[in-house]
PDB file of N, CA and C in Angstrom:
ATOM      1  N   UNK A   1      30.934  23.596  23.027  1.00  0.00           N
ATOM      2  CA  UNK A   1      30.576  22.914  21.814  1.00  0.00           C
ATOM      3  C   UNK A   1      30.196  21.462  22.092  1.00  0.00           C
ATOM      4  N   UNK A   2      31.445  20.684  22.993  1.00  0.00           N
ATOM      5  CA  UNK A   2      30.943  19.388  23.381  1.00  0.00           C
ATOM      6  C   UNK A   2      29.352  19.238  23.966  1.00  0.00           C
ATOM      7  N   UNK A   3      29.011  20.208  24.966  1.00  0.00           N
ATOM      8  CA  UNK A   3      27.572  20.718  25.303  1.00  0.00           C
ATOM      9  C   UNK A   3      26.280  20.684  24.721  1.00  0.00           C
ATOM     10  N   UNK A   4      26.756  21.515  23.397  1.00  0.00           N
ATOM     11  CA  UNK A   4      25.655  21.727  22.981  1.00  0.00           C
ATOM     12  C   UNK A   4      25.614  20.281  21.577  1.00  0.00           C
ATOM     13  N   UNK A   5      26.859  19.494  21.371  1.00  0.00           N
ATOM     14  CA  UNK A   5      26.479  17.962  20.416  1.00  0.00           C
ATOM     15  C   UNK A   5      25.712  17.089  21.694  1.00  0.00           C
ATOM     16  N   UNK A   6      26.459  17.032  22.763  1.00  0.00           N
ATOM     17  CA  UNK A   6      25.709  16.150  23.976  1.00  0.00           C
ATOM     18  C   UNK A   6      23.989  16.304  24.447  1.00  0.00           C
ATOM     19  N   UNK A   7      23.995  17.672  24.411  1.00  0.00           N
ATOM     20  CA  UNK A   7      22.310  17.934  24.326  1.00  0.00           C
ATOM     21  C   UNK A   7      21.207  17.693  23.028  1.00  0.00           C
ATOM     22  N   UNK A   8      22.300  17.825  21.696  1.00  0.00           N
ATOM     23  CA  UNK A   8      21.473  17.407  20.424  1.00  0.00           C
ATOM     24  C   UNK A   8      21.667  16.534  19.967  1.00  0.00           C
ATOM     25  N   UNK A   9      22.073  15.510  20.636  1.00  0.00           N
ATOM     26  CA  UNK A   9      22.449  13.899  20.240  1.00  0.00           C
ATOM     27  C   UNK A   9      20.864  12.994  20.379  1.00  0.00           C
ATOM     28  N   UNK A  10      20.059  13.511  21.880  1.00  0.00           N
ATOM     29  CA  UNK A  10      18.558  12.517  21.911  1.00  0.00           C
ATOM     30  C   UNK A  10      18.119  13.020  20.758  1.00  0.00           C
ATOM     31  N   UNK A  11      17.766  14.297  20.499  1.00  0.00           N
ATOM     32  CA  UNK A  11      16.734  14.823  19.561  1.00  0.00           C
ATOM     33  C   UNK A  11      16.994  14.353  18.630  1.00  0.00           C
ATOM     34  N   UNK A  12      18.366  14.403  17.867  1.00  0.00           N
ATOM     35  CA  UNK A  12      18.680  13.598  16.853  1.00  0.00           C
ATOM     36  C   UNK A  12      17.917  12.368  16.556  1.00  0.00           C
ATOM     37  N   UNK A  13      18.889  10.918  17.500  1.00  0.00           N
ATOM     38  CA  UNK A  13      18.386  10.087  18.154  1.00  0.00           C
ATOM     39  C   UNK A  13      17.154  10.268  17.778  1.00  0.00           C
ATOM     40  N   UNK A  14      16.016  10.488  18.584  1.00  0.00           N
ATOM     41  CA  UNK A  14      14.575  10.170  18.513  1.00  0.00           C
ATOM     42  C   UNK A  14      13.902  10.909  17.373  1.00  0.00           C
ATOM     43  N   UNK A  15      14.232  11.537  16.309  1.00  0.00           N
ATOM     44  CA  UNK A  15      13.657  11.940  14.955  1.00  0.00           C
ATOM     45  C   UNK A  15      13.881  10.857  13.912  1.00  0.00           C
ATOM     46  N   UNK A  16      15.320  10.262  14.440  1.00  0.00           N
ATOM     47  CA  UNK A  16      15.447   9.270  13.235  1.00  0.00           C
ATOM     48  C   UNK A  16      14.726   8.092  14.267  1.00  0.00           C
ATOM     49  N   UNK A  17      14.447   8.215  14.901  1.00  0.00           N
ATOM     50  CA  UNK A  17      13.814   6.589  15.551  1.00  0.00           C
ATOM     51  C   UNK A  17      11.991   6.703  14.808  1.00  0.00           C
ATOM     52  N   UNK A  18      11.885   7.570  15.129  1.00  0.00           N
ATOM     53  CA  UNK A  18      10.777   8.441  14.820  1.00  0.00           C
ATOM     54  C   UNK A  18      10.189   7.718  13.236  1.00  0.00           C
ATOM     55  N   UNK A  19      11.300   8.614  12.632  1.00  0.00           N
ATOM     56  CA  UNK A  19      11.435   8.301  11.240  1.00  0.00           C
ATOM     57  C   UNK A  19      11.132   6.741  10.682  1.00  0.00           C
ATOM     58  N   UNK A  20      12.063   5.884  11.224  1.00  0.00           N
ATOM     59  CA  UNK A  20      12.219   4.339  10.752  1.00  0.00           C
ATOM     60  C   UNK A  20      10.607   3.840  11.724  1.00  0.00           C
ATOM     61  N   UNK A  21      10.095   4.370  12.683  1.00  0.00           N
ATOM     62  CA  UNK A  21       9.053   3.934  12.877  1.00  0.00           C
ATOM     63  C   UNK A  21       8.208   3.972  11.729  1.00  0.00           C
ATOM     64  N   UNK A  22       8.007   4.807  10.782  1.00  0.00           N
ATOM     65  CA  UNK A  22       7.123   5.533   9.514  1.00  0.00           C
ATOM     66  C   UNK A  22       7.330   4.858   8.571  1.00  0.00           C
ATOM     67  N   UNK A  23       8.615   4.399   8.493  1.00  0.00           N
ATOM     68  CA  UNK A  23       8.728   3.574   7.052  1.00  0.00           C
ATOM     69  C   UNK A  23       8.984   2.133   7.518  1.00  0.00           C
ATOM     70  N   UNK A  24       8.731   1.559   8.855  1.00  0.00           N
ATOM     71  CA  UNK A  24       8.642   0.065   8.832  1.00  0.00           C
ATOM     72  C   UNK A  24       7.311  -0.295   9.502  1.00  0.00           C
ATOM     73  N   UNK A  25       6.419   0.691   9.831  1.00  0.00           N
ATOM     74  CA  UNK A  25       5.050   0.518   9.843  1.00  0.00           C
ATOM     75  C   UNK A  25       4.544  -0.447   8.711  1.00  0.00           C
ATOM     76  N   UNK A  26       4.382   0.383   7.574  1.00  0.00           N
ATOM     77  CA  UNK A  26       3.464  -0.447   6.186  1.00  0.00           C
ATOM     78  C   UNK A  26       4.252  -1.846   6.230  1.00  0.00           C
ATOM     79  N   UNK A  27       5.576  -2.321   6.317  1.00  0.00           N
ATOM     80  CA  UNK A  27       5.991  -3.233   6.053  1.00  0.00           C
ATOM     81  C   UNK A  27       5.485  -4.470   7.277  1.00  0.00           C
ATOM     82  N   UNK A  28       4.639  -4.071   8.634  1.00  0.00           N
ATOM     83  CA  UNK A  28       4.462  -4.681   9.337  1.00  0.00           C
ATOM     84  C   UNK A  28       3.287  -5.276   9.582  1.00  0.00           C
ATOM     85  N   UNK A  29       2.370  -4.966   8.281  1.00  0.00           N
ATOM     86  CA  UNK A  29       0.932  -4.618   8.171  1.00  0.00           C
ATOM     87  C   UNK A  29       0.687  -6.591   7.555  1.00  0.00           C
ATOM     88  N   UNK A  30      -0.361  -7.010   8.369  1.00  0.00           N
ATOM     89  CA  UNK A  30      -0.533  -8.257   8.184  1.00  0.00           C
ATOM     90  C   UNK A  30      -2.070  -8.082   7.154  1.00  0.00           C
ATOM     91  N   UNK A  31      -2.503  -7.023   6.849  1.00  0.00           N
ATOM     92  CA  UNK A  31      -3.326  -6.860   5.448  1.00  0.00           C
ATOM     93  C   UNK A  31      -2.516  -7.004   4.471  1.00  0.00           C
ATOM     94  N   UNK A  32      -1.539  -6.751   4.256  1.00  0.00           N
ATOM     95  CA  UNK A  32      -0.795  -6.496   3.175  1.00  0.00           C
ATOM     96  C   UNK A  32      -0.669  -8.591   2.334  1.00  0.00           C
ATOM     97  N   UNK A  33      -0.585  -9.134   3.577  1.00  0.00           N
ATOM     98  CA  UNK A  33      -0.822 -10.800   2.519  1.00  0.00           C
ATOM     99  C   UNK A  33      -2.023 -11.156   2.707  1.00  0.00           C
ATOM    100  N   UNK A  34      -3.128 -10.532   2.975  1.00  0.00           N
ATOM    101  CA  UNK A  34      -4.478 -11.106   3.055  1.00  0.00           C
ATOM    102  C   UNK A  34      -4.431 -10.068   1.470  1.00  0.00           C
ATOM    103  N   UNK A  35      -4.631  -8.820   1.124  1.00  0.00           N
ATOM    104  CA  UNK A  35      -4.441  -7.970   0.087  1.00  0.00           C
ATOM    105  C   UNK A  35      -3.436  -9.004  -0.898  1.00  0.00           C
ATOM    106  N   UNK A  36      -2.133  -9.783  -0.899  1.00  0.00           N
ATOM    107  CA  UNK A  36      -1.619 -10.424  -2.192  1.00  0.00           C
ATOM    108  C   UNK A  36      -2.502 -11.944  -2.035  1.00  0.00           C
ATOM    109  N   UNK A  37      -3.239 -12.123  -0.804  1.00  0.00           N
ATOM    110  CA  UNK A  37      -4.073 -13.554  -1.615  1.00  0.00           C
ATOM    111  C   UNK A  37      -5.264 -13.527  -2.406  1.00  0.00           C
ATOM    112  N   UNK A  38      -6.129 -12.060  -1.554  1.00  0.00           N
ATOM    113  CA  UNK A  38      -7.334 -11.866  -2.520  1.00  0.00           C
ATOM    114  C   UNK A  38      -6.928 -11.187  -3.876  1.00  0.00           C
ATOM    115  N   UNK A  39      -5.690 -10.688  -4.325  1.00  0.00           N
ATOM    116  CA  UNK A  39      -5.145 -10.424  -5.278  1.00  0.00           C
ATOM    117  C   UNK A  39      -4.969 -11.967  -6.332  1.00  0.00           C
ATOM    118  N   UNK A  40      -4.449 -12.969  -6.194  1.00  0.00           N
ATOM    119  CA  UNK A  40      -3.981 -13.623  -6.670  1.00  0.00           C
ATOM    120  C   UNK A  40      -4.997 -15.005  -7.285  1.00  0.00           C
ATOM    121  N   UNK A  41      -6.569 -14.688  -6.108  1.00  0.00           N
ATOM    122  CA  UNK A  41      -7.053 -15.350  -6.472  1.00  0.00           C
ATOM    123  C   UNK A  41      -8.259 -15.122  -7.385  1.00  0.00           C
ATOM    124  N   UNK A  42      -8.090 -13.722  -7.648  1.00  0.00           N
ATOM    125  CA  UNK A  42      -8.873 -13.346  -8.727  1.00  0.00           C
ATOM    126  C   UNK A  42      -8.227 -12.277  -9.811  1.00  0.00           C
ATOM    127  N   UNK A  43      -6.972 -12.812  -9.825  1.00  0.00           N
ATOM    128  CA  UNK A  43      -6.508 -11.445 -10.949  1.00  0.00           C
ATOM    129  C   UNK A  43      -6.551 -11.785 -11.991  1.00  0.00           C
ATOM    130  N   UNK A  44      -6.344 -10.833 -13.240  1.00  0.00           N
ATOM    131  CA  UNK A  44      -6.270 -11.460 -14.479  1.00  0.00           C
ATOM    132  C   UNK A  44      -4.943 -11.502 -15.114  1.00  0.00           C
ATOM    133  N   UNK A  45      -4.556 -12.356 -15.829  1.00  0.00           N
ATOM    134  CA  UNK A  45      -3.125 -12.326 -16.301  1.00  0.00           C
ATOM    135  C   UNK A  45      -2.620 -11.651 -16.701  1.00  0.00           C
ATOM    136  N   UNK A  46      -2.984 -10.127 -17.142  1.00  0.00           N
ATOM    137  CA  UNK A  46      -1.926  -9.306 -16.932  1.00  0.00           C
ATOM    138  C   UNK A  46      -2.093  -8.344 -16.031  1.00  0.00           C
ATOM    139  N   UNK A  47      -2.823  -8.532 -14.648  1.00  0.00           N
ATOM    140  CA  UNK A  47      -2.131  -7.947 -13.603  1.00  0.00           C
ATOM    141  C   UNK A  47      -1.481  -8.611 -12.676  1.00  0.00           C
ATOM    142  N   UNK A  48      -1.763 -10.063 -13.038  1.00  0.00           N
ATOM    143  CA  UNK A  48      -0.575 -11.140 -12.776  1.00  0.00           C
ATOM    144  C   UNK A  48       1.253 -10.913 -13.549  1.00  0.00           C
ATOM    145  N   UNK A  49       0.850 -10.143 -14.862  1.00  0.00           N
ATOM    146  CA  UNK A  49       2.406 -10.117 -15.123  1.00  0.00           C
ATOM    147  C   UNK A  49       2.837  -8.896 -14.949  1.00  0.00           C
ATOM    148  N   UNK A  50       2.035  -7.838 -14.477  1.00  0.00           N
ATOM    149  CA  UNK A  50       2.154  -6.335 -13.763  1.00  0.00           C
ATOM    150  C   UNK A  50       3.095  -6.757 -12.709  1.00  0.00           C
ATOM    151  N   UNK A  51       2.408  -7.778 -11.728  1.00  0.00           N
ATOM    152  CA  UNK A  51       2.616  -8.277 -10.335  1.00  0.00           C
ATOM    153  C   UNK A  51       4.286  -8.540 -10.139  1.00  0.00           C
ATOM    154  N   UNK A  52       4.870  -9.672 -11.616  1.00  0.00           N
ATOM    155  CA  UNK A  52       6.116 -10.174 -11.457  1.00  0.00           C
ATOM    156  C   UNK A  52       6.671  -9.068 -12.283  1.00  0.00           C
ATOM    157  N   UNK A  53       6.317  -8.228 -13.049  1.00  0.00           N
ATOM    158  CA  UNK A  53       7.352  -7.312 -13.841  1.00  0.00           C
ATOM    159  C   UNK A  53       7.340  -5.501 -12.587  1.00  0.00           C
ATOM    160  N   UNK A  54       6.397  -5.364 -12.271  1.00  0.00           N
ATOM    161  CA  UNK A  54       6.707  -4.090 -11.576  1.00  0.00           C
ATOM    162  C   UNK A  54       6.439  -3.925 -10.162  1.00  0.00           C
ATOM    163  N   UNK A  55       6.211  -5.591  -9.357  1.00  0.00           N
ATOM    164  CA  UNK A  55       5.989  -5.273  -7.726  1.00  0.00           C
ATOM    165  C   UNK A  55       4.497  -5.245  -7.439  1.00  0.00           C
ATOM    166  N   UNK A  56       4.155  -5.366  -6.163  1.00  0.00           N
ATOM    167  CA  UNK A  56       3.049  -5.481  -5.997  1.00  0.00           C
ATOM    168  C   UNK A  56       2.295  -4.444  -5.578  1.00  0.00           C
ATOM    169  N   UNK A  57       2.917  -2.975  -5.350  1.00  0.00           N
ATOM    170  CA  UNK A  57       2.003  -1.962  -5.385  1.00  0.00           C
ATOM    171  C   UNK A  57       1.474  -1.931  -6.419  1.00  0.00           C
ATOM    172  N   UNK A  58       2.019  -1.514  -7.490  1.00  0.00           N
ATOM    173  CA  UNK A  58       1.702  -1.034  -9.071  1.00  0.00           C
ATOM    174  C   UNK A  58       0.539  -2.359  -8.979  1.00  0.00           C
ATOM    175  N   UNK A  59       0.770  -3.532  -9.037  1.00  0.00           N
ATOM    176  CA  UNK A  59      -0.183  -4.557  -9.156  1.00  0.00           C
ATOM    177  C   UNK A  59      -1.694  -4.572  -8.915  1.00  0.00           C
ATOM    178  N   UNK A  60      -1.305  -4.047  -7.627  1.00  0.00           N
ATOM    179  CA  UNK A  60      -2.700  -4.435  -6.450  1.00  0.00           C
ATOM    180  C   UNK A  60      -3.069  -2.934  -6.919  1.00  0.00           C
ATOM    181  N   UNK A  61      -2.443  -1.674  -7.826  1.00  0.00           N
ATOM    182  CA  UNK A  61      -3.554  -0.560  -7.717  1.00  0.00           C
ATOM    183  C   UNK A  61      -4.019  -0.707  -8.937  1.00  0.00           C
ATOM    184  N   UNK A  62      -2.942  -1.594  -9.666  1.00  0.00           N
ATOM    185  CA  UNK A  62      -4.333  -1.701 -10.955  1.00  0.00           C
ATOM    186  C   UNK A  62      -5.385  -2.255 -11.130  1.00  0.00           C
ATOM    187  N   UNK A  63      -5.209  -3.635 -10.297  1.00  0.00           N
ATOM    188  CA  UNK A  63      -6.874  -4.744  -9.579  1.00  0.00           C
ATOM    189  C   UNK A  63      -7.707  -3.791  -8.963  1.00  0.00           C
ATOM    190  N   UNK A  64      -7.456  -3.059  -7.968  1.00  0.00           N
ATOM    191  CA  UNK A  64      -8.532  -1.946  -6.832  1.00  0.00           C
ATOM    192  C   UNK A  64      -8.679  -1.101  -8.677  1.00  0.00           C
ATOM    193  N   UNK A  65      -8.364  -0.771  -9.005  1.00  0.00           N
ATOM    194  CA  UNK A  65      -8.751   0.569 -10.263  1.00  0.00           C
ATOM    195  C   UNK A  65      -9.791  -0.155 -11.135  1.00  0.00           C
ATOM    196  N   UNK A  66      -9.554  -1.536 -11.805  1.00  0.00           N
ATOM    197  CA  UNK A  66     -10.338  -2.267 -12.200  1.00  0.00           C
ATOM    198  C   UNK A  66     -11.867  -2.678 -11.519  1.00  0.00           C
ATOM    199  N   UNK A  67     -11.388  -2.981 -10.147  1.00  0.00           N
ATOM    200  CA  UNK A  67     -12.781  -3.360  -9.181  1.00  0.00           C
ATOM    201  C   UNK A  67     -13.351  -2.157  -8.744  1.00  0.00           C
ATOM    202  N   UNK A  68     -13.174  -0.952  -8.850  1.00  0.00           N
ATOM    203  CA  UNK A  68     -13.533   0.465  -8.847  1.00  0.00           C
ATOM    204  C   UNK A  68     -14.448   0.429  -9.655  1.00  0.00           C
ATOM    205  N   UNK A  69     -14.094   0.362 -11.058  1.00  0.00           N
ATOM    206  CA  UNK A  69     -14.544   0.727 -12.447  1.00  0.00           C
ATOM    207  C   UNK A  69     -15.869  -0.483 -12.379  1.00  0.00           C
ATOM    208  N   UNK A  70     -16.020  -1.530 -11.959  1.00  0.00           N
ATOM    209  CA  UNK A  70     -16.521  -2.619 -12.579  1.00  0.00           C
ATOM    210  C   UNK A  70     -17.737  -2.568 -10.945  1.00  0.00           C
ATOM    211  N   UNK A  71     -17.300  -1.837  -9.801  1.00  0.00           N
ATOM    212  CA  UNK A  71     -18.073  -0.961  -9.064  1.00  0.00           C
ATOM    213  C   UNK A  71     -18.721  -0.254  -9.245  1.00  0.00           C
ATOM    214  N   UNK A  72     -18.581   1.131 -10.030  1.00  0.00           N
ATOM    215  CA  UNK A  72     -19.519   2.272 -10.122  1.00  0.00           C
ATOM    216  C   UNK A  72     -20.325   1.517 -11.838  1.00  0.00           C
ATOM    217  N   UNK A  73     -19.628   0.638 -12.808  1.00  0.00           N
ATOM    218  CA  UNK A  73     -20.880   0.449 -13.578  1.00  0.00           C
ATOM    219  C   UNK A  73     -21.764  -0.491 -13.057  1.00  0.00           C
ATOM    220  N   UNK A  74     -21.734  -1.686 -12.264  1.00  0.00           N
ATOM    221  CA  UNK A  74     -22.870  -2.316 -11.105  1.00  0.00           C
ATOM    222  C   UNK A  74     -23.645  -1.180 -10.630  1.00  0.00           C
ATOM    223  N   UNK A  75     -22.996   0.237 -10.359  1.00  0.00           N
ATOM    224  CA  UNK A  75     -24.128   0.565  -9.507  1.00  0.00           C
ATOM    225  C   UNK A  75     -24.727   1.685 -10.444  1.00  0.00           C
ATOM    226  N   UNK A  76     -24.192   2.034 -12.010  1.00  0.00           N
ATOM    227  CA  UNK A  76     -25.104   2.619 -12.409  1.00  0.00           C
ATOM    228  C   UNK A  76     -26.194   2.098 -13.285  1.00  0.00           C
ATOM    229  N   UNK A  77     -25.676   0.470 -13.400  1.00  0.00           N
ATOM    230  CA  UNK A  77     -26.715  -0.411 -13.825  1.00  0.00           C
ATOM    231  C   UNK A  77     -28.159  -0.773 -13.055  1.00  0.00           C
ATOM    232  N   UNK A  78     -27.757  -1.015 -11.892  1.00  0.00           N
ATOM    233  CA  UNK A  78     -29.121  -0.670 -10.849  1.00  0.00           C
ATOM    234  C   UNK A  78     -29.710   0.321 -10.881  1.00  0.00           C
ATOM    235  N   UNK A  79     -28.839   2.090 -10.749  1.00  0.00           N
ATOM    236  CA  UNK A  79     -29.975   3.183 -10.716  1.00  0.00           C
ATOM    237  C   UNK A  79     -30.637   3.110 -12.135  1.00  0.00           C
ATOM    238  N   UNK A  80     -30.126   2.282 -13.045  1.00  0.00           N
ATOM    239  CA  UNK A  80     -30.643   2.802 -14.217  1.00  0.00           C
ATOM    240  C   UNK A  80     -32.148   1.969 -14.830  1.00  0.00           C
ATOM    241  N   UNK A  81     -32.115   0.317 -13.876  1.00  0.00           N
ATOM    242  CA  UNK A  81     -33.212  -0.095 -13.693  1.00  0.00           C
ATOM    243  C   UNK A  81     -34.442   0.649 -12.884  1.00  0.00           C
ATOM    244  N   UNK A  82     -33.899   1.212 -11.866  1.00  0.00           N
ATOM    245  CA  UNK A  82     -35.095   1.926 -10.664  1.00  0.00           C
ATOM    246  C   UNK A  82     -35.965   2.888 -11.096  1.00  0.00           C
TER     247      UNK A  82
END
């Protein structure tokens, strides 16, 4: 029994190393404050109070959803000149 915990102790070991690699990736990501400055310097005040009431995911996907939207009508304003 001691045997077979001594042999499944690395595997263990290296799934959870594994693991915390996966979830401290995104947190290491130096886009992520270039993403809250171009956020901040064009948001509108209430995805500025999105920002301080629910975090800055929820924040930054409602700005990208907005600049989406304000994307595809720019570009159906052009096909619609051509």
């Amino acid at each position: 029994m001691f045997l077979l915990l001594a042999l499944a102790f690395p595997g263990v070991l290296l799934v959870l190393m594994l693991s915390m690699e996966a979830v401290e990736a995104p947190l290491r990501e130096e886009a992520v404050g270039d993403q809250l400055t171009a956020f901040l310097e064009s948001a509108r005040p209430d995805e500025v109070e999105t920002f301080v009431s629910q975090g800055l995911a929820r924040a930054l996907d409602r700005y990208w959803r907005r600049r989406a939207l304000r994307s595809r009508l720019l570009t159906r304003r052009l096909a619609a000149r051509s």
